[in-house]
C-alpha atoms as a PDB file:
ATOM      1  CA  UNK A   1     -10.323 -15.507  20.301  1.00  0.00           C
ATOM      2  CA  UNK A   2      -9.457 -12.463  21.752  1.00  0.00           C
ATOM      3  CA  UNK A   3      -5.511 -12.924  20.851  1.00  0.00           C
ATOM      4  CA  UNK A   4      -6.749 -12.729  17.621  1.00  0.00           C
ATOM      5  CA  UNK A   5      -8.554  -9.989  17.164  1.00  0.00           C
ATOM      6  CA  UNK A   6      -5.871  -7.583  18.830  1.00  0.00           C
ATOM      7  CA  UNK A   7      -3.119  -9.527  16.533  1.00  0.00           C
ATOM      8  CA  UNK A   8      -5.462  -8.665  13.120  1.00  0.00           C
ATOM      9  CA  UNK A   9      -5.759  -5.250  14.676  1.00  0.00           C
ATOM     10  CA  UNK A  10      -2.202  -4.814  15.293  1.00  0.00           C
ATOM     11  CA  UNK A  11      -1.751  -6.364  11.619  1.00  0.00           C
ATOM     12  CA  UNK A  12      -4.036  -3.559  10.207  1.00  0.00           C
ATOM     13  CA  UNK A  13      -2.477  -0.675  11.807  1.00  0.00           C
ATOM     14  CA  UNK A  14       1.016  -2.495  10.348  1.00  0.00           C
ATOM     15  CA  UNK A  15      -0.547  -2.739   6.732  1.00  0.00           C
ATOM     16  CA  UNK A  16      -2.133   0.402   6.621  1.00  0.00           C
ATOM     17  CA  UNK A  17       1.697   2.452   7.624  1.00  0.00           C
ATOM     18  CA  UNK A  18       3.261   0.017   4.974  1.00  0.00           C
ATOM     19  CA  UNK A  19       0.284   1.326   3.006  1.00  0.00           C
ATOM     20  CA  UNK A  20       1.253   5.019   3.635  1.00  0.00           C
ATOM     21  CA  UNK A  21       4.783   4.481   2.729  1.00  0.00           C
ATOM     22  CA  UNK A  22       4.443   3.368  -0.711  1.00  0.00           C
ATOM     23  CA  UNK A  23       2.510   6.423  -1.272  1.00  0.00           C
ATOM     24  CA  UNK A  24       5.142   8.321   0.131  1.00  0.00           C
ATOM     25  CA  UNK A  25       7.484   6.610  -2.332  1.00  0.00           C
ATOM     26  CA  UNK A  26       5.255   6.415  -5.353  1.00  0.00           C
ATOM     27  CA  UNK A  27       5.028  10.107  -5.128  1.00  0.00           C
ATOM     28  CA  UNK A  28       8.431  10.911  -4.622  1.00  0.00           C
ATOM     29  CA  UNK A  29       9.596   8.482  -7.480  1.00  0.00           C
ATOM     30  CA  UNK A  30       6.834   9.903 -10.012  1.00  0.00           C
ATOM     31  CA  UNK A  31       8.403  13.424  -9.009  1.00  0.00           C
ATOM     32  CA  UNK A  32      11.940  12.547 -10.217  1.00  0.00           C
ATOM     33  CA  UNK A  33      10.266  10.274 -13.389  1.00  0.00           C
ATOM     34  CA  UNK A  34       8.672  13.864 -13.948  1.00  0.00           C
ATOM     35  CA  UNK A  35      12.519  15.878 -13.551  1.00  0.00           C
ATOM     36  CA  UNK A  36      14.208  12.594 -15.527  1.00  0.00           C
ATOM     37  CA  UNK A  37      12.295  13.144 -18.203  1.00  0.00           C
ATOM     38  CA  UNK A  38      12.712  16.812 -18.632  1.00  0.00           C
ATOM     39  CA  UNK A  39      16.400  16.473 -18.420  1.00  0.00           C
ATOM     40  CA  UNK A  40      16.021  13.897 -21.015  1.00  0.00           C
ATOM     41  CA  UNK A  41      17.192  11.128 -18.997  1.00  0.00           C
ATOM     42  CA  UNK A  42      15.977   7.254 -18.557  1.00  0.00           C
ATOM     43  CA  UNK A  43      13.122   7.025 -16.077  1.00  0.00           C
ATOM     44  CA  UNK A  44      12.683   4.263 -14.017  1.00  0.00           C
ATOM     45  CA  UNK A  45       9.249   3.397 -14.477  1.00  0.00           C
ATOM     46  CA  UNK A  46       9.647  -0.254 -13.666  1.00  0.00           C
ATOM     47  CA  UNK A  47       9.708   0.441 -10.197  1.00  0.00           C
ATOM     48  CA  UNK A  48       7.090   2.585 -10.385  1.00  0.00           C
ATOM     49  CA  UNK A  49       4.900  -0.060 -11.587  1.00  0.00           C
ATOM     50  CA  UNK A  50       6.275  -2.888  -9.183  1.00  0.00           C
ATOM     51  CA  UNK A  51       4.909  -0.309  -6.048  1.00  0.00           C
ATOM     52  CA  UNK A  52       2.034   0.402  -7.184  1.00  0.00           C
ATOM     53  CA  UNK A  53       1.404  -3.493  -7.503  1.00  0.00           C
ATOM     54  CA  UNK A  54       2.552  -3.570  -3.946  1.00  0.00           C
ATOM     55  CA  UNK A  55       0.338  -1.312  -2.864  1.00  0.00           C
ATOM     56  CA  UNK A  56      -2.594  -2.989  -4.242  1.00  0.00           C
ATOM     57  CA  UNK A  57      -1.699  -5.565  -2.992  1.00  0.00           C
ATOM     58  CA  UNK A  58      -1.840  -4.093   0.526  1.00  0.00           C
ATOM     59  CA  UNK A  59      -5.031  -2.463  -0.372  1.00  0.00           C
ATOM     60  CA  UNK A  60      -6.830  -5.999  -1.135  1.00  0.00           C
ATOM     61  CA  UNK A  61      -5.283  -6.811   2.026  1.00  0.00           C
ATOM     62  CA  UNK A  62      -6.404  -4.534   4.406  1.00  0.00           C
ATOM     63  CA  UNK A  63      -9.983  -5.124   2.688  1.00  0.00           C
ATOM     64  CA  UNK A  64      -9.810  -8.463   3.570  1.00  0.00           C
ATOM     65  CA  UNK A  65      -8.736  -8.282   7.185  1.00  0.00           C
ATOM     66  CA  UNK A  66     -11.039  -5.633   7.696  1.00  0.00           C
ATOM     67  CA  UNK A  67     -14.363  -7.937   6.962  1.00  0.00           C
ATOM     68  CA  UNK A  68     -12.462 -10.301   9.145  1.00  0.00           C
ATOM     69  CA  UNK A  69     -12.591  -7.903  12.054  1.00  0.00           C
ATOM     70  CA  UNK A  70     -16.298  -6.970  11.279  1.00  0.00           C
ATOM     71  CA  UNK A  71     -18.320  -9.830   9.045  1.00  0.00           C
ATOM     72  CA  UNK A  72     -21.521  -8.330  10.075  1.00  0.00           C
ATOM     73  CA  UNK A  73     -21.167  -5.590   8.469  1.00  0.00           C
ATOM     74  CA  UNK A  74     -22.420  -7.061   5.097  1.00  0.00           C
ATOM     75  CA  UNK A  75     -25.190  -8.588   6.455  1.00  0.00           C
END
């Protein structure tokens, strides 16, 4: 039992840097949408949208895992 809860720990702190990366990326890729666009250029918003899925994703996620780790918390 104990394996476990250090492997969903470890598998939090994992999520949550994946987590923190697409926000690094999001950002950076709205940034250049933002210069594309005023150079009159294509944007790529596709990939815009397909990270921020992903990082929903990984939000629901770490939600989940984290009532895992601490059930009682609810009650």
């Amino acid at each position: 039992m104990d394996d476990q809860l250090h492997s969903l720990s470890r598998r939090l702190i994992e999520l949550r840097m994946e987590h923190a990366d697409l926000d690094l990326m999001i950002d950076r890729l709205a940034a250049d949408e933002t210069l594309a666009k005023s150079q009159g250029q294509p944007a790529d918003e596709l990939s815009l949208r397909r990270l921020k899925k992903r990082r929903l994703a990984l939000r629901d996620l770490i939600q989940r895992l984290e009532q895992e780790l601490d059930p009682d918390e609810l009650a």
